[in-house]
N, C-alpha and C. Protein backbone atom coordinates (compact mmCIF):
# COMPACT_ATOMS: atom_id res chain seq x y z
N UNK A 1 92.12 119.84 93.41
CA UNK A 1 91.21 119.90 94.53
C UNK A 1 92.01 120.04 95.81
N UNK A 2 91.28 120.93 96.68
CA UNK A 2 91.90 120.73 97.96
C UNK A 2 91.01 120.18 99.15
N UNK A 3 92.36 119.31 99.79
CA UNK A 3 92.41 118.73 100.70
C UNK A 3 93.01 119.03 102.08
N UNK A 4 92.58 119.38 103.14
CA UNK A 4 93.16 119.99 104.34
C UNK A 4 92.98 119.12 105.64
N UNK A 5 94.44 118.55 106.13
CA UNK A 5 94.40 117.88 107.20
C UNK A 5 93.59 118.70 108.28
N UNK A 6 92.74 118.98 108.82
CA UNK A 6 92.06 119.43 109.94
C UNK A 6 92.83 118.45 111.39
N UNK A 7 92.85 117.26 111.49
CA UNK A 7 93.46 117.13 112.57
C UNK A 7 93.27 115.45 112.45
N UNK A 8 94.03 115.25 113.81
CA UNK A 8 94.41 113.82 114.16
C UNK A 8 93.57 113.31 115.44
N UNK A 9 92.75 112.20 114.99
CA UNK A 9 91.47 111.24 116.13
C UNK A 9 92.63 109.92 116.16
N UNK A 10 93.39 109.34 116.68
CA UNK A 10 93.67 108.23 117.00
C UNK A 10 94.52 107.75 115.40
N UNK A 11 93.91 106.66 114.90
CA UNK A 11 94.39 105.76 113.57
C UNK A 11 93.80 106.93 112.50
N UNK A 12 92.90 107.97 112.49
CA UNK A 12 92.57 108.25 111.82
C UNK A 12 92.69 110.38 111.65
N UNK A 13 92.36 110.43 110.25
CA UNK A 13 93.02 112.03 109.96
C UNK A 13 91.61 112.27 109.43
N UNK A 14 91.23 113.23 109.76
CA UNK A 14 89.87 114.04 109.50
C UNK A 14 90.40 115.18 108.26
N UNK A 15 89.69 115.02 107.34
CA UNK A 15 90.10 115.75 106.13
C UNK A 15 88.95 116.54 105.85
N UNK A 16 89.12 117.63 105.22
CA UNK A 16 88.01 118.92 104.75
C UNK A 16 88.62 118.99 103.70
N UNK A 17 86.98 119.10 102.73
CA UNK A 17 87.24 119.07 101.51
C UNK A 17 85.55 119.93 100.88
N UNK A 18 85.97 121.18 100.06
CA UNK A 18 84.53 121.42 99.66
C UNK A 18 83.52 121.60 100.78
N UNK A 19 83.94 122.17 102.08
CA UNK A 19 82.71 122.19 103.28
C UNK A 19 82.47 121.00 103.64
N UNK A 20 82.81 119.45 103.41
CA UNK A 20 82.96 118.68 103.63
C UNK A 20 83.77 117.82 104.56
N UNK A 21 83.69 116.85 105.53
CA UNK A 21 84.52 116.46 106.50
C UNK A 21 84.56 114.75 105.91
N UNK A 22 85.39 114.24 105.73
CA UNK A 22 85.63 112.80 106.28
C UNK A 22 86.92 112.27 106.73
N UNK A 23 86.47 110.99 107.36
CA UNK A 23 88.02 110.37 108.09
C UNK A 23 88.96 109.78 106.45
N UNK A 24 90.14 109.65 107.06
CA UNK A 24 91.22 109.22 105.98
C UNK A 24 92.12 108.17 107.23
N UNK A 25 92.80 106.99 106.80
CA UNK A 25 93.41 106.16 107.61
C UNK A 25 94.43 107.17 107.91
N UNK A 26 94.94 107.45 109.00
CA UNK A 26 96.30 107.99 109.10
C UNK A 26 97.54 106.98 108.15
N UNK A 27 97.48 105.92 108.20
CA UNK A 27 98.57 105.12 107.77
C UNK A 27 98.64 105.04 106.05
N UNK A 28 97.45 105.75 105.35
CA UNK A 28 97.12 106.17 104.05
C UNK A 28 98.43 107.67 103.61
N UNK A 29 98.71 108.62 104.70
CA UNK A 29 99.42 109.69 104.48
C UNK A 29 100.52 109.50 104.94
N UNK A 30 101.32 109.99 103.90
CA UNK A 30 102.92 110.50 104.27
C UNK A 30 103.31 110.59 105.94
N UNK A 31 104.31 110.04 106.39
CA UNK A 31 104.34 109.62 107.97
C UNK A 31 104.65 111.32 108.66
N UNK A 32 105.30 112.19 107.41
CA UNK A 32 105.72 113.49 108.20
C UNK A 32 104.07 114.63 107.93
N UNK A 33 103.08 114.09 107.56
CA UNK A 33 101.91 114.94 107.06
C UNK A 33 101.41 115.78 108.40
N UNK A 34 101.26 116.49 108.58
CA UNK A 34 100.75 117.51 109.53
C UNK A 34 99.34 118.42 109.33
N UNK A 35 98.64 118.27 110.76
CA UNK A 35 97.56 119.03 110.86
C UNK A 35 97.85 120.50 110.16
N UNK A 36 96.89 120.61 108.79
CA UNK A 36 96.92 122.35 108.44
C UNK A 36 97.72 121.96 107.14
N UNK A 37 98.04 120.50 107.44
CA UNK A 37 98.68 120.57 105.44
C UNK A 37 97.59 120.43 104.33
N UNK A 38 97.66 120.74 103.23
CA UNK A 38 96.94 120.64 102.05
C UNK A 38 97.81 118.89 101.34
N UNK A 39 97.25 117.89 101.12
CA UNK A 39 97.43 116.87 100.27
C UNK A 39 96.18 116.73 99.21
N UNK A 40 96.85 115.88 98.14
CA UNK A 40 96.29 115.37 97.29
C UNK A 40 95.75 113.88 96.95
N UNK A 41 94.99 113.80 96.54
CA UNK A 41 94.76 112.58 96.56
C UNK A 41 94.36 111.81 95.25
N UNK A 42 95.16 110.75 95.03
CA UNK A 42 95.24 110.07 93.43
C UNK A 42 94.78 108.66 93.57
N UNK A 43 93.28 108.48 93.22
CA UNK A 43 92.84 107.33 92.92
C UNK A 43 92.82 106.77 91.87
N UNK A 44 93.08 105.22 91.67
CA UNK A 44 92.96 104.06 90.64
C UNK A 44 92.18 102.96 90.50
N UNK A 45 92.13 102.42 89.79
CA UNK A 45 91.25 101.18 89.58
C UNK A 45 92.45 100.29 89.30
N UNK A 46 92.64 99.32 90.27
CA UNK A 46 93.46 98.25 89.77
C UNK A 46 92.73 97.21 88.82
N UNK A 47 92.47 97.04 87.73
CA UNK A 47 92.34 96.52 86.84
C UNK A 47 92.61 94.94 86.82
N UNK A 48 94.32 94.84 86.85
CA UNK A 48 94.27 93.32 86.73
C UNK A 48 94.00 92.49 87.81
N UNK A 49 94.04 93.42 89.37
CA UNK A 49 93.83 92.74 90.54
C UNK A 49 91.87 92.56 90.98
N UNK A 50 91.72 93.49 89.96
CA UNK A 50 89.64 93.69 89.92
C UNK A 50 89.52 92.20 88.83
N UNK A 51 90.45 91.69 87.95
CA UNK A 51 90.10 90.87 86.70
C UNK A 51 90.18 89.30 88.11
N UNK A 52 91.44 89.24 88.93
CA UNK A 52 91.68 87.95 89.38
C UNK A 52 90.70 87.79 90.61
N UNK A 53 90.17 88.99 91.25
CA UNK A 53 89.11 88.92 92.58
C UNK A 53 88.13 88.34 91.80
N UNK A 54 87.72 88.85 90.72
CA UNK A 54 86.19 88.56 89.96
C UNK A 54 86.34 86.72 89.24
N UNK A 55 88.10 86.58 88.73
CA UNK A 55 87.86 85.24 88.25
C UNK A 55 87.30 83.98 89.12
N UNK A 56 88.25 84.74 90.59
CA UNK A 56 88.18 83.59 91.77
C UNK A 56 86.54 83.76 92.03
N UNK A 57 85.93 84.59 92.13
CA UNK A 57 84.85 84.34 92.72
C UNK A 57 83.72 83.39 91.72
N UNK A 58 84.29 83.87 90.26
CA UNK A 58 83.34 82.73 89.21
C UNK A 58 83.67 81.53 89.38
N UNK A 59 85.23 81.34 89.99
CA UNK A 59 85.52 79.79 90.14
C UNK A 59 84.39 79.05 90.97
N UNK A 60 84.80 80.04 92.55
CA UNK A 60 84.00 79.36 94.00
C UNK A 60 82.40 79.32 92.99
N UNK A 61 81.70 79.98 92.63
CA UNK A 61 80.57 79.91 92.15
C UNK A 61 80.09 78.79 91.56
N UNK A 62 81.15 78.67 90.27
CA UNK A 62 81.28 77.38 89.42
C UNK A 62 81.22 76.39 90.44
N UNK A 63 82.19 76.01 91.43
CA UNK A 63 82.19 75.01 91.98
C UNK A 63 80.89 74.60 92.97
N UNK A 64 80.33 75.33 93.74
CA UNK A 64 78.95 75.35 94.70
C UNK A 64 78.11 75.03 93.50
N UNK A 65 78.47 75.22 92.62
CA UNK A 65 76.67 75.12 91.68
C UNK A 65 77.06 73.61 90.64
N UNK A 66 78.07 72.95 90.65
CA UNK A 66 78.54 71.82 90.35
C UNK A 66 78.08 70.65 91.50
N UNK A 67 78.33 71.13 92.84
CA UNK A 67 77.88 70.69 94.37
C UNK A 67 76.24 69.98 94.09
């Protein structure tokens, strides 16, 4: 897929994608990335850090409903 820096608003990089526009953090891209470059972009699911957000929150739960 492509991705095209269109330009720089402040903290943030306006990306076109598919006739599509959205913001991207600037501090998300490569520090040398430039308006008119093509990047890629590789998303994940952190898994074991999604397993310990979800344990803590059954804890706090557990505990208010012990209350």
């Amino acid at each position: 897929m492509l991705y095209i820096i269109d330009r720089f608003e402040g903290k943030w990089a306006v990306i076109h994608h598919n006739r599509e526009t959205f913001n991207l953090p600037k501090e998300l891209l490569p520090e040398d990335a430039l308006e008119g470059d093509i990047i890629t972009i590789d998303v994940n699911v952190d898994k074991a850090n999604t397993k310990k957000a979800q344990d803590e929150v059954r804890k706090l739960m557990d505990s208010l409903m012990e209350e």
